[in-house]
Protein backbone atom coordinates (compact mmCIF):
# COMPACT_ATOMS: atom_id res chain seq x y z
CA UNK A 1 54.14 156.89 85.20
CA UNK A 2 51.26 156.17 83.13
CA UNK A 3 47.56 155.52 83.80
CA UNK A 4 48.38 151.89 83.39
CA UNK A 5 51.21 151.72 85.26
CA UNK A 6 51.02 151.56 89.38
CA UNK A 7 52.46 153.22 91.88
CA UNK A 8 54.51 149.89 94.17
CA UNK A 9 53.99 150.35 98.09
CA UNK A 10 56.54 150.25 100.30
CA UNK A 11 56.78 146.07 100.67
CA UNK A 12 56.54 146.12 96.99
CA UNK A 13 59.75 148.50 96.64
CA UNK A 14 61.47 146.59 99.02
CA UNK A 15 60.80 143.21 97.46
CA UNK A 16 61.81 144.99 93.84
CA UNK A 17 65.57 146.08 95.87
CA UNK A 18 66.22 142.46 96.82
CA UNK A 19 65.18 140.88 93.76
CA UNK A 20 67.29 143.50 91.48
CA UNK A 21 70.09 142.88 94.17
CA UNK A 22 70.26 139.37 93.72
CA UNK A 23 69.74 139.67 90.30
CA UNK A 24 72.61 141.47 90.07
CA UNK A 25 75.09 139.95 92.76
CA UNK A 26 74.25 136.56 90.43
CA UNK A 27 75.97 138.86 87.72
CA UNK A 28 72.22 139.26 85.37
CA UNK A 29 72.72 142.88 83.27
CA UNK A 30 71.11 145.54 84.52
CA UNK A 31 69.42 145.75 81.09
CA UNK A 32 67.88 142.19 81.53
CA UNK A 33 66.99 142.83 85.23
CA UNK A 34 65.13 146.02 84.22
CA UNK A 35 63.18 144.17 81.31
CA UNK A 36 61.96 141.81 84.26
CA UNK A 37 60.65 145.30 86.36
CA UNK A 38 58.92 146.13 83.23
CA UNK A 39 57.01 142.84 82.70
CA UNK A 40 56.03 143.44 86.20
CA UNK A 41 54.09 146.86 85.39
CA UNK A 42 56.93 149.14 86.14
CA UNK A 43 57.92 151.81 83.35
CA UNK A 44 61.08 151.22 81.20
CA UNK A 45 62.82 154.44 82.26
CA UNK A 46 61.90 153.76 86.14
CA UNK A 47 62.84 150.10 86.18
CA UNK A 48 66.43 150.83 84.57
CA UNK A 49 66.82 154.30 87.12
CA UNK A 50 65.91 152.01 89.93
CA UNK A 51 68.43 149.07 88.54
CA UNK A 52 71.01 151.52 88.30
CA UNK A 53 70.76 153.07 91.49
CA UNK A 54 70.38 149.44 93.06
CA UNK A 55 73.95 148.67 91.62
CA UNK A 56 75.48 151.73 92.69
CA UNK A 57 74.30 151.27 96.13
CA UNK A 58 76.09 147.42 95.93
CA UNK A 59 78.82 148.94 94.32
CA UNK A 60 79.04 151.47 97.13
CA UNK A 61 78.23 148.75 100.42
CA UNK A 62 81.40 147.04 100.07
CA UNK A 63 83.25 150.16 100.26
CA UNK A 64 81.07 151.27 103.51
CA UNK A 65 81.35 148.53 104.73
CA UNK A 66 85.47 146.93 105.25
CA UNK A 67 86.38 150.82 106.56
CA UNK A 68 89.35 152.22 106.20
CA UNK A 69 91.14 149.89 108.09
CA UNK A 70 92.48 152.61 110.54
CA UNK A 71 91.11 150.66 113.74
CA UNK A 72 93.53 147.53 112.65
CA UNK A 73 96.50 149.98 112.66
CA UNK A 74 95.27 151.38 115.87
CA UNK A 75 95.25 147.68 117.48
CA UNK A 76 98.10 146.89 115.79
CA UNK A 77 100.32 150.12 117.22
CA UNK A 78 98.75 149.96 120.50
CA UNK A 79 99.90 145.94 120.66
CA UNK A 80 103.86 147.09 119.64
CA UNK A 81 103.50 150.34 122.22
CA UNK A 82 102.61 147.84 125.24
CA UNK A 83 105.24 145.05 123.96
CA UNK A 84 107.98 148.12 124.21
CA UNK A 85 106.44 149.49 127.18
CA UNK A 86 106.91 145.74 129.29
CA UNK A 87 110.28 145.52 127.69
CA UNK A 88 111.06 149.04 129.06
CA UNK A 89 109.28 147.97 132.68
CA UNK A 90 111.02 144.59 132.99
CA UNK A 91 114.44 145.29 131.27
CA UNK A 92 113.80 142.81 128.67
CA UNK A 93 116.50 142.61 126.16
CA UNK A 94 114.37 143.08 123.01
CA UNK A 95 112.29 146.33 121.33
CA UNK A 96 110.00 146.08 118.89
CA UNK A 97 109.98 149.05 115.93
């Protein structure tokens, strides 16, 4: 940073992730959202480092966030077990595979 620049507070940071986030989610380049960091005071190579790593983080959320999917199959396996099990129990004519 230079000696004109200054150094954002935590609120400030914060309010700089959601702006760049919607910025981006609205589907703004990161180049152009950067440029608007830098008319705010913040230095060209920090604004686009933060952009990028802003992206990358929404890039990566989506990912985090739908899992694997494993607890579906669980649910769904467990369901089919307990449907064979009754038909087992009560000599139902039908078995699910």
């Amino acid at each position: 940073m230079s000696a004109n620049e200054h150094k954002p507070d935590d609120a400030a940071i914060e309010q700089a992730v959601h702006k760049v986030a919607e910025a981006l989610e609205c589907g703004r380049p990161r180049s152009s959202v950067a440029l608007d960091l830098v008319a705010e005071g913040w230095g060209e190579a920090e604004a686009m480092t933060f952009v990028t790593d802003v992206d990358s983080q929404l890039k990566e959320q989506p990912a985090a966030s739908s899992g694997s999917g494993a607890m579906g199959w669980i649910v769904w396996i467990g369901i089919l077990g307990l449907i064979n099990f009754l038909s087992w129990a009560f000599d139902w004519p039908f078995w699910l595979y």
